[in-house]
N, C-alpha and C. Protein backbone atom coordinates (compact mmCIF):
# COMPACT_ATOMS: atom_id res chain seq x y z
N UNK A 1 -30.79 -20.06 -38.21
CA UNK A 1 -30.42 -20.20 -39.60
C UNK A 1 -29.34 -21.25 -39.67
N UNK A 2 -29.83 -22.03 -40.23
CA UNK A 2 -28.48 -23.24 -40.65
C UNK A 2 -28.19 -23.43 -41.94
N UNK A 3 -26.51 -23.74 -41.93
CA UNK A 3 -25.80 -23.34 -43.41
C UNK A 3 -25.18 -24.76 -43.10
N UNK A 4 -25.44 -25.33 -44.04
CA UNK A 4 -25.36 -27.10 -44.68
C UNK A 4 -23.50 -26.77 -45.49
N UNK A 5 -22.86 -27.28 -45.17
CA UNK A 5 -21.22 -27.32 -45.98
C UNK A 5 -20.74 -28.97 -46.03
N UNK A 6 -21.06 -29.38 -46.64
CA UNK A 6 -20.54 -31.14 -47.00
C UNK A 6 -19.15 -30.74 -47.33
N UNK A 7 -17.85 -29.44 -47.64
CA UNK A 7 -16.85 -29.76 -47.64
C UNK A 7 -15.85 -29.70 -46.39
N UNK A 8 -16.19 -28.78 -45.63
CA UNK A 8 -15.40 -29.32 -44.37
C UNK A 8 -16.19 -28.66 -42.88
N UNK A 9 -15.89 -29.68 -42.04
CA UNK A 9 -17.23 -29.11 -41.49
C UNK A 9 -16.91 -28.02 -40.21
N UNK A 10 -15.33 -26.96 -40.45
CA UNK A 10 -15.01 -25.81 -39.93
C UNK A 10 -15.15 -24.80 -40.83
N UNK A 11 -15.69 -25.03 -41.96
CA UNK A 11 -15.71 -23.66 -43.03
C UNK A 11 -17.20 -23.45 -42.83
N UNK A 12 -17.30 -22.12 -43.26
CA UNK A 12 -18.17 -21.45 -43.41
C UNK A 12 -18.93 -21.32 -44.80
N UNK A 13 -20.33 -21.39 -45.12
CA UNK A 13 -20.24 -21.50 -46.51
C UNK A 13 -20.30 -20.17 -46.94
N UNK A 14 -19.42 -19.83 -48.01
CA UNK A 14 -19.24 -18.42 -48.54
C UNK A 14 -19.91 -17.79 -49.24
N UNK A 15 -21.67 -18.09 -49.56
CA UNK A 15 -22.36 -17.20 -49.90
C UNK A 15 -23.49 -16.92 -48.51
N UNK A 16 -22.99 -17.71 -47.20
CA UNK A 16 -23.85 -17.41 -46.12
C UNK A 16 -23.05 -16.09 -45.34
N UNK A 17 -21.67 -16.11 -45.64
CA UNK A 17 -20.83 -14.87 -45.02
C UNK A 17 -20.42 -13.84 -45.62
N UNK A 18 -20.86 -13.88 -47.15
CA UNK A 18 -21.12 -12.51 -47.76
C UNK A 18 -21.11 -11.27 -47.41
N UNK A 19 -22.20 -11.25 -46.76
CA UNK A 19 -23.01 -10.08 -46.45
C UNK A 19 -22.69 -9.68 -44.77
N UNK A 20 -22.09 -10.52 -44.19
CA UNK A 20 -22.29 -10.55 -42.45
C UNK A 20 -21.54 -9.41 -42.15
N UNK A 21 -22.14 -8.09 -41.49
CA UNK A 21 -21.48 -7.26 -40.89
C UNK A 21 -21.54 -7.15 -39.20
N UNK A 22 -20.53 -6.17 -38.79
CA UNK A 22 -21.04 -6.37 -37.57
C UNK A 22 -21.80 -5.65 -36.63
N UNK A 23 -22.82 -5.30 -37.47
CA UNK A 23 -24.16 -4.79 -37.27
C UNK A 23 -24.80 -6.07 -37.15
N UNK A 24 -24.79 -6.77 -37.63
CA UNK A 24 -25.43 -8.36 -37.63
C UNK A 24 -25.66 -8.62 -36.12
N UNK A 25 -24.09 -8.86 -35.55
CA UNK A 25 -23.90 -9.77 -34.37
C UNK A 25 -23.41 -8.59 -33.58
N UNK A 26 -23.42 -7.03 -33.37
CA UNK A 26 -22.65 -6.18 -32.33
C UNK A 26 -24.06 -6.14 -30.93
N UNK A 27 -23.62 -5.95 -29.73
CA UNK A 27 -24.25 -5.78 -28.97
C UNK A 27 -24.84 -4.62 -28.50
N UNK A 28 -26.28 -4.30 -28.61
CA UNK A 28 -26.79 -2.57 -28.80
C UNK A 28 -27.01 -2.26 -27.44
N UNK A 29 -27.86 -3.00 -26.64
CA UNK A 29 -28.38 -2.98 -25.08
C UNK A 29 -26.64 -3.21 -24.53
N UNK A 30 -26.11 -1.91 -24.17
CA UNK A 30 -24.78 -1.82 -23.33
C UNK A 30 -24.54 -1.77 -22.55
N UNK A 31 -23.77 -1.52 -21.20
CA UNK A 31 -23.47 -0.79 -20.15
C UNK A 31 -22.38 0.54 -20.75
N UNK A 32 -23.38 1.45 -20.60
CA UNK A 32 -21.95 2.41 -20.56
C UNK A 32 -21.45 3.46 -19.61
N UNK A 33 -20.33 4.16 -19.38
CA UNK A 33 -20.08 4.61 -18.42
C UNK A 33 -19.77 6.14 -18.97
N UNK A 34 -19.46 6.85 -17.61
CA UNK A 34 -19.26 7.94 -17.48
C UNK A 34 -18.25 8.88 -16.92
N UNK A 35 -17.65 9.67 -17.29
CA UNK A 35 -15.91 10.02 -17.14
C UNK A 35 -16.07 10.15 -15.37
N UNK A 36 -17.14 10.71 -15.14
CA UNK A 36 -17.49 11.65 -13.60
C UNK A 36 -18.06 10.15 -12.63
N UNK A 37 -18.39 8.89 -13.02
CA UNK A 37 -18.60 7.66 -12.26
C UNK A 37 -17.42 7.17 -11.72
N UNK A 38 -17.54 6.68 -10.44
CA UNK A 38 -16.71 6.45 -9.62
C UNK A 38 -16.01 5.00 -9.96
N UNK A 39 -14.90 4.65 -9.85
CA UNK A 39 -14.32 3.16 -10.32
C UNK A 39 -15.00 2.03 -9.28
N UNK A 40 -15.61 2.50 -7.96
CA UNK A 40 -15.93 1.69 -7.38
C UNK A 40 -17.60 1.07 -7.92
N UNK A 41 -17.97 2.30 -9.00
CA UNK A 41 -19.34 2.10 -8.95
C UNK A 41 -19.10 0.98 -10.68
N UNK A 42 -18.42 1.23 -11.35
CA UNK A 42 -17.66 0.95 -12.10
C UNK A 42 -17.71 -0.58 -11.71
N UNK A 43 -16.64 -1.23 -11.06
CA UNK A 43 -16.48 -2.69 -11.00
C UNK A 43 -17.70 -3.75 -10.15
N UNK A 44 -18.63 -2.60 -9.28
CA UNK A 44 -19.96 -2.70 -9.27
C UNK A 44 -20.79 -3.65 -10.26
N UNK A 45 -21.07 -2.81 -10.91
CA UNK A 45 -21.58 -3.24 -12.34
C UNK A 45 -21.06 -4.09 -13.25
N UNK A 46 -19.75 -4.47 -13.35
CA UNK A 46 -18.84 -5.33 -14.43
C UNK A 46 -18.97 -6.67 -13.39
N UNK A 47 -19.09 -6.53 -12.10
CA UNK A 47 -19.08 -8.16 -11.42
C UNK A 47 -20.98 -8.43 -11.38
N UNK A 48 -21.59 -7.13 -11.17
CA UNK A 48 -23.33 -7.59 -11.39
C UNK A 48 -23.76 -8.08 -12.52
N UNK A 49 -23.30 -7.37 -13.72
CA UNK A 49 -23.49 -7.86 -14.99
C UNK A 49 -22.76 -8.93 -15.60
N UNK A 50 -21.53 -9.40 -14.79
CA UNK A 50 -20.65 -10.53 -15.41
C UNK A 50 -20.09 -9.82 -16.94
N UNK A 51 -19.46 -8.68 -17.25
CA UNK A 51 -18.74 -7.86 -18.28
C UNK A 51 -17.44 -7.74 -17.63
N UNK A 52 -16.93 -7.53 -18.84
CA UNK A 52 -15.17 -7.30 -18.19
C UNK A 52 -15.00 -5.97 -18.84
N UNK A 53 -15.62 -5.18 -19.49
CA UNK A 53 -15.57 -3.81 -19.22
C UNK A 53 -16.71 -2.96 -20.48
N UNK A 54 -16.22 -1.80 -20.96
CA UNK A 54 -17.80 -0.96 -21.86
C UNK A 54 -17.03 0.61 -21.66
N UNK A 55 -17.87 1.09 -23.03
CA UNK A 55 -17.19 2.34 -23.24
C UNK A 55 -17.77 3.53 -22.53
N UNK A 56 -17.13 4.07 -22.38
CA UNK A 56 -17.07 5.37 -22.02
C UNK A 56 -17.59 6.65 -22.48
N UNK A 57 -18.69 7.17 -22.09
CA UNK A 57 -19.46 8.39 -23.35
C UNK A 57 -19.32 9.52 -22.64
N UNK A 58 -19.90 10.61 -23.40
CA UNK A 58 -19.87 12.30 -22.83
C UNK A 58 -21.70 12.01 -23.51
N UNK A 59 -21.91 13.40 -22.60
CA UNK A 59 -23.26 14.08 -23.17
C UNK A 59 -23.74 13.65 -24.20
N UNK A 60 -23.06 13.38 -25.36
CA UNK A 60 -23.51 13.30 -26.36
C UNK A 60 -23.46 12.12 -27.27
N UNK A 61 -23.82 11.18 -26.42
CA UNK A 61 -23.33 9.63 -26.32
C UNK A 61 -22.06 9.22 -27.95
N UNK A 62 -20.86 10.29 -27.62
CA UNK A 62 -19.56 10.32 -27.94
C UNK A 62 -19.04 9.36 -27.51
N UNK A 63 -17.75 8.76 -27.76
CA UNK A 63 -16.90 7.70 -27.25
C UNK A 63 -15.35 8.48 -26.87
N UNK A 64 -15.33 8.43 -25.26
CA UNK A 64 -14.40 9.41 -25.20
C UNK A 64 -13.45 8.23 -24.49
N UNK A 65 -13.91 6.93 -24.20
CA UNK A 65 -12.73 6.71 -23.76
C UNK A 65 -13.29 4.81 -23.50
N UNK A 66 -12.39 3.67 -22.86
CA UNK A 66 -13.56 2.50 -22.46
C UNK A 66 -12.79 2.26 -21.08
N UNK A 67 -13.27 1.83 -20.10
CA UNK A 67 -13.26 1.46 -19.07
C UNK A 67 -12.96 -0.63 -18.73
N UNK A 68 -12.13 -0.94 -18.02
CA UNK A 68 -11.86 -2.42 -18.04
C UNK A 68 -11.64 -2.83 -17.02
N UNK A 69 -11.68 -4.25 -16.87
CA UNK A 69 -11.33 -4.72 -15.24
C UNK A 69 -10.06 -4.28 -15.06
N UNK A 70 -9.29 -4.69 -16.09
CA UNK A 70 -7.46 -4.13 -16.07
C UNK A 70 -7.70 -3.09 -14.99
N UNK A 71 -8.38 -1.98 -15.74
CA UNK A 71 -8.42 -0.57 -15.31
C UNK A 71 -8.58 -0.74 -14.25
N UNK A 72 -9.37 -1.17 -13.75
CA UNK A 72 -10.17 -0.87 -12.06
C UNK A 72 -9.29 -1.60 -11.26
N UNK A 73 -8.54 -2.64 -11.89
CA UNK A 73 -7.12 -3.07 -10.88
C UNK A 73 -6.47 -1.76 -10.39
N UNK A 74 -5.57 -1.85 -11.85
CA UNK A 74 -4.95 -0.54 -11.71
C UNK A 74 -5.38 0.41 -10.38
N UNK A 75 -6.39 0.52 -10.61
CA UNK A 75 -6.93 1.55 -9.36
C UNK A 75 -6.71 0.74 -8.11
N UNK A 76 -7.20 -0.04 -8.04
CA UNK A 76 -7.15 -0.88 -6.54
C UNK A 76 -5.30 -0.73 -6.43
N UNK A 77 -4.43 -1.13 -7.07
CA UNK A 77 -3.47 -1.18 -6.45
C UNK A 77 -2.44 0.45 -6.62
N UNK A 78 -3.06 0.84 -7.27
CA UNK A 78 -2.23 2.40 -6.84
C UNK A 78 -3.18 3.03 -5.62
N UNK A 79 -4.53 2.63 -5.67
CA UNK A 79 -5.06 3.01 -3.67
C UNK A 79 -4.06 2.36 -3.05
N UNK A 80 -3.92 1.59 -2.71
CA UNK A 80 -2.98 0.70 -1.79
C UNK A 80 -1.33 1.70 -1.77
N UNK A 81 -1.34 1.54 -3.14
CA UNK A 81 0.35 1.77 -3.01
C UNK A 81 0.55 3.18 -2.49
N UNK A 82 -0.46 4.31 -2.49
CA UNK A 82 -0.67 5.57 -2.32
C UNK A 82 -1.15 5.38 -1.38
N UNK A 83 -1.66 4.75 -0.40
CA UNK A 83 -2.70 4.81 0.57
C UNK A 83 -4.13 5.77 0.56
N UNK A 84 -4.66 6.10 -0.64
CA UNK A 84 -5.53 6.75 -1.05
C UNK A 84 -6.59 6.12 -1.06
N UNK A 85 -7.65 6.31 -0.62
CA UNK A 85 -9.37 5.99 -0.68
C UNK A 85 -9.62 5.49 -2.04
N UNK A 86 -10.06 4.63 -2.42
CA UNK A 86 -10.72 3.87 -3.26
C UNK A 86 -11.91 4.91 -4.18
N UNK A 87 -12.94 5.80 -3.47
CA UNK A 87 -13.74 5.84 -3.42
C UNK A 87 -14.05 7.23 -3.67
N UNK A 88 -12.38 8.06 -4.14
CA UNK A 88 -12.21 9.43 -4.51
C UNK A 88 -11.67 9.22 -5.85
N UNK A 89 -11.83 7.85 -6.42
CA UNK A 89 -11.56 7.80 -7.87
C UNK A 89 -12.40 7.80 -9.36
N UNK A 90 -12.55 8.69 -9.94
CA UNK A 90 -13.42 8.41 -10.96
C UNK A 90 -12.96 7.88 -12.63
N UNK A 91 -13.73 7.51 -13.35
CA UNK A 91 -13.09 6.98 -14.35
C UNK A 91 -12.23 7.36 -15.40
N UNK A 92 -12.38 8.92 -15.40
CA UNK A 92 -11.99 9.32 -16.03
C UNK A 92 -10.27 9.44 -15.73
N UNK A 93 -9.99 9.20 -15.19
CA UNK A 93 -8.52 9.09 -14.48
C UNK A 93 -7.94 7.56 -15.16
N UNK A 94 -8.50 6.32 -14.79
CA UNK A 94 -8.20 5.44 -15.01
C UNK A 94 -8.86 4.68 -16.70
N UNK A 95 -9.92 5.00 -17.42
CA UNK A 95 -10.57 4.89 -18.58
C UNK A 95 -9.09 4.56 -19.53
N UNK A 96 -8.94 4.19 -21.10
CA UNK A 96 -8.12 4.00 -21.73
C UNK A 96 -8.90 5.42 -22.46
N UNK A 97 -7.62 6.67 -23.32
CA UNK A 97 -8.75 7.65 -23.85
C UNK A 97 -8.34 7.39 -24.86
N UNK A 98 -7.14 6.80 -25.62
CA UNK A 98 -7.56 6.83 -27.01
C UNK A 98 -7.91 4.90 -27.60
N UNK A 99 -8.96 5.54 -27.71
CA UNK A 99 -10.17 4.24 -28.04
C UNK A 99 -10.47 4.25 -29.95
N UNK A 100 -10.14 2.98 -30.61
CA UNK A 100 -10.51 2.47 -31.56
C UNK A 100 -12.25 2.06 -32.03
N UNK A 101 -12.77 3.03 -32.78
CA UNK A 101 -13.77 2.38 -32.83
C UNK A 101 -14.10 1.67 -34.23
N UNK A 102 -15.44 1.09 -34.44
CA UNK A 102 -15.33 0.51 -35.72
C UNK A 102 -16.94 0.98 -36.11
N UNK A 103 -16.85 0.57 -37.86
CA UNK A 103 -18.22 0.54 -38.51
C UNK A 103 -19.04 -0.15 -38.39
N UNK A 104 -20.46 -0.03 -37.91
CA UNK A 104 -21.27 -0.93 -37.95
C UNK A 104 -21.40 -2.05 -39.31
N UNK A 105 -21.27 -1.13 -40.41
CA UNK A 105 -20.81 -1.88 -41.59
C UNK A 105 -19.42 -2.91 -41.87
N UNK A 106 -18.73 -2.76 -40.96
CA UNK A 106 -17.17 -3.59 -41.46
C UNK A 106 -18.17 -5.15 -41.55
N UNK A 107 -17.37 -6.02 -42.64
CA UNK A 107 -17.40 -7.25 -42.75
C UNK A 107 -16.97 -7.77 -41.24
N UNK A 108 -17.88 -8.88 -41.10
CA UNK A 108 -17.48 -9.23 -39.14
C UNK A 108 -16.13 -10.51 -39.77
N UNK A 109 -15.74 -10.94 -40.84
CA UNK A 109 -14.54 -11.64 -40.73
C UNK A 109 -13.41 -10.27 -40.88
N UNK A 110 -13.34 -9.00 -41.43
CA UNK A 110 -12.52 -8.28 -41.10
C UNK A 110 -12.31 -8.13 -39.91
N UNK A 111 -13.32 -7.94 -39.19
CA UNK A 111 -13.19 -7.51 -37.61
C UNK A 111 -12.66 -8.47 -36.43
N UNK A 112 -12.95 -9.89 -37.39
CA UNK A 112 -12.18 -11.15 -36.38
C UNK A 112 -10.50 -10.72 -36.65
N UNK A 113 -10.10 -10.37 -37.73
CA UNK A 113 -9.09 -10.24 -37.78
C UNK A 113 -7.99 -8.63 -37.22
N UNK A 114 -9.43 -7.97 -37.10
CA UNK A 114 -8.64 -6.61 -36.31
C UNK A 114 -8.51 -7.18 -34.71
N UNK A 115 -9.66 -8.08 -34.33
CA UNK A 115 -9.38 -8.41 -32.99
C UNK A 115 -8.21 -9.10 -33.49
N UNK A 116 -7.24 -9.91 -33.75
CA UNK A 116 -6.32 -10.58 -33.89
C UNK A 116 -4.78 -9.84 -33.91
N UNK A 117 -5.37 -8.82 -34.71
CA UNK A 117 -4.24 -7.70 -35.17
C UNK A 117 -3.62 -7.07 -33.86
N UNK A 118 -4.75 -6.67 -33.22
CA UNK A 118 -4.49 -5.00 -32.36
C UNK A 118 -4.88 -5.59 -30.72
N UNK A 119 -5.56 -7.31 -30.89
CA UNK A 119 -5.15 -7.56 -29.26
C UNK A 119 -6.16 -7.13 -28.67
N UNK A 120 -7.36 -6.47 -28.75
CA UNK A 120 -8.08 -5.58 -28.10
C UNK A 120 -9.51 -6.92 -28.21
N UNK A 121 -10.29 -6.67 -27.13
CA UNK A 121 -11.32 -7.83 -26.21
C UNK A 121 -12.48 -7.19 -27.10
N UNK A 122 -12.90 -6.04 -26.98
CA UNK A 122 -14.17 -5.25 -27.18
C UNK A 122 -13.49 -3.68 -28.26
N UNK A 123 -14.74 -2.93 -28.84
CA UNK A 123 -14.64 -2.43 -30.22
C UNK A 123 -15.85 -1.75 -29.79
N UNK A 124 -15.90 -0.16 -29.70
CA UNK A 124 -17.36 0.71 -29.76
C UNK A 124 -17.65 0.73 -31.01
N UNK A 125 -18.62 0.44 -31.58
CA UNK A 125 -19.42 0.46 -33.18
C UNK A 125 -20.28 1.76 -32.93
N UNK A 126 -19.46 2.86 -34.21
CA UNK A 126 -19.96 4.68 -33.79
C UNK A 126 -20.46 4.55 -35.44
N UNK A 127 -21.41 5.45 -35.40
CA UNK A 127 -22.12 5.43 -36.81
C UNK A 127 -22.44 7.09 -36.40
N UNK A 128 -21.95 8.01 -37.57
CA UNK A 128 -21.68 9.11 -37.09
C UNK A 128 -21.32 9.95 -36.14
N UNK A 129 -20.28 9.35 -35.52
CA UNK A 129 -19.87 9.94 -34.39
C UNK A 129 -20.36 9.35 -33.06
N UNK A 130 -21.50 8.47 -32.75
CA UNK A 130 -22.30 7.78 -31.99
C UNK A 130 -21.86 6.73 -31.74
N UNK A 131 -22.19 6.54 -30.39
CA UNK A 131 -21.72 4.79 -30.38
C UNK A 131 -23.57 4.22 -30.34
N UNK A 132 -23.28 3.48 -30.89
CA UNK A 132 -24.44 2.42 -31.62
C UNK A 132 -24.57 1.06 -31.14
N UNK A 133 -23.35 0.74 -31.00
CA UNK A 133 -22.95 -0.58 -30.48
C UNK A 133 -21.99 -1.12 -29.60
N UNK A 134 -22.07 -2.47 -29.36
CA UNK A 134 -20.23 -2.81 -28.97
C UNK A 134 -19.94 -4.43 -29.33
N UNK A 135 -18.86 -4.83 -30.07
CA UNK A 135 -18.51 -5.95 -30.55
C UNK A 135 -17.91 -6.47 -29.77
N UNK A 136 -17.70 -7.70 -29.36
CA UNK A 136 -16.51 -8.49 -28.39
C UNK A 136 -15.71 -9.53 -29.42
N UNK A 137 -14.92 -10.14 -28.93
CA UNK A 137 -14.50 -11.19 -29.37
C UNK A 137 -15.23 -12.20 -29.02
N UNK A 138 -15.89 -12.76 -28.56
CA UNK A 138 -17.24 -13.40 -27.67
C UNK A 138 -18.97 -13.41 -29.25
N UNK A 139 -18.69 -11.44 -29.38
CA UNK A 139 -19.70 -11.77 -30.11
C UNK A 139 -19.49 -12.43 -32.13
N UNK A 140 -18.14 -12.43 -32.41
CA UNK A 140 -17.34 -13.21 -33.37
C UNK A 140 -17.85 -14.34 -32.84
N UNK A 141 -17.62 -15.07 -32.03
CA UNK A 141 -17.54 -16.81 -31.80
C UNK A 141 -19.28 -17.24 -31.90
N UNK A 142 -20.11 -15.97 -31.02
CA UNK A 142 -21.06 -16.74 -31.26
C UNK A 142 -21.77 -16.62 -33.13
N UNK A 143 -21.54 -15.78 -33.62
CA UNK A 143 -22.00 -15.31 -34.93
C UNK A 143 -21.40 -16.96 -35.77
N UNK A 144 -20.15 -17.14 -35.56
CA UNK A 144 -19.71 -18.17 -36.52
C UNK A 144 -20.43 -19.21 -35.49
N UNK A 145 -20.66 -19.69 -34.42
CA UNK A 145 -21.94 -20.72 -33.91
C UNK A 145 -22.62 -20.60 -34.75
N UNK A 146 -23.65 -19.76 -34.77
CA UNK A 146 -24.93 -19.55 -35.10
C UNK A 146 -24.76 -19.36 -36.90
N UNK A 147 -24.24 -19.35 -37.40
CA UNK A 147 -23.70 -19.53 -39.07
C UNK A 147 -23.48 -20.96 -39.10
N UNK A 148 -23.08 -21.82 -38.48
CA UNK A 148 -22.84 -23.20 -38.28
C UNK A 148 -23.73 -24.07 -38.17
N UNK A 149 -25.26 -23.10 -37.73
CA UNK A 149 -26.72 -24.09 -37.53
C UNK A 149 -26.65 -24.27 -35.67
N UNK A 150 -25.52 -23.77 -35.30
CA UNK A 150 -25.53 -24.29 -33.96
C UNK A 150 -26.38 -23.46 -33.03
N UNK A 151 -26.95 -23.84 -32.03
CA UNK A 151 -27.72 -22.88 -30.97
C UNK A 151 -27.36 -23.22 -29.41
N UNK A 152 -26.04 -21.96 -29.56
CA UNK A 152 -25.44 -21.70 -28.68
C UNK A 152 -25.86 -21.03 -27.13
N UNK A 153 -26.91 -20.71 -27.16
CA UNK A 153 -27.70 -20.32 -26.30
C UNK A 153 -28.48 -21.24 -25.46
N UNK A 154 -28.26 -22.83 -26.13
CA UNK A 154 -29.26 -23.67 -25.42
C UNK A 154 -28.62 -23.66 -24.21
């Protein structure tokens, strides 16, 4: 989809960003993790998949907490500093638990600006209690690409 703006060519035209939520541009196919998964199995997956981290669910694909590279440092260097096994750690120890989530509905320029506000990389998108999604700051940049006519994917 390309949006034509002859007045400046960093704006957005404002009846193409109307409507843009971040249901639009959130990412549905996730990695997510599990309180009882091990941190080793954990940074596993964040260097296979090239992610720097993903939330955290219970049974009831709830959002109880998100998991990050930060985190899995953290772990590596309190093993060390404790001399403790790597490999007796699970996430739920190291996870962040109180986690911000957002509406699949929020306007995605509100949400550029909560990333701005609160500092935070990634955002679980819960639609009744569910996580549904996950937003990055990554998936902001490409949405305003791709609003721009650009094809960022080439």
């Amino acid at each position: 989809m390309g949006i034509k703006n002859f007045k400046a060519k960093s704006a957005i035209e404002p009846k193409a960003s109307e409507n843009i939520t971040v249901r639009d541009f959130m990412m549905v196919n996730m990695y997510k993790f599990t309180k009882g998964q091990s941190v080793l199995e954990v940074m596993e997956t964040l260097l296979k998949y090239q992610i720097s981290g993903g939330p955290v669910v219970n049974e009831h694909n709830e959002v109880i907490g998100i998991i990050s590279e930060g985190d899995c440092i953290k772990q590596v260097s309190e093993s060390r500093y404790y001399n403790q096994p790597m490999d007796d750690m699970n996430v739920e120890k190291y996870m962040v638990k109180n986690v911000e989530t957002v509406s699949p509905d929020m306007h995605l320029f509100d949400m550029a600006n909560k990333f701005l506000s609160l500092k935070i990389r990634r955002f679980p998108v819960c639609e009744d209690g569910k996580l549904v999604g996950l937003i990055s700051q990554k998936d902001i940049l490409k949405a305003v690409l791709e609003l721009q006519g650009h094809n960022w994917n080439a």
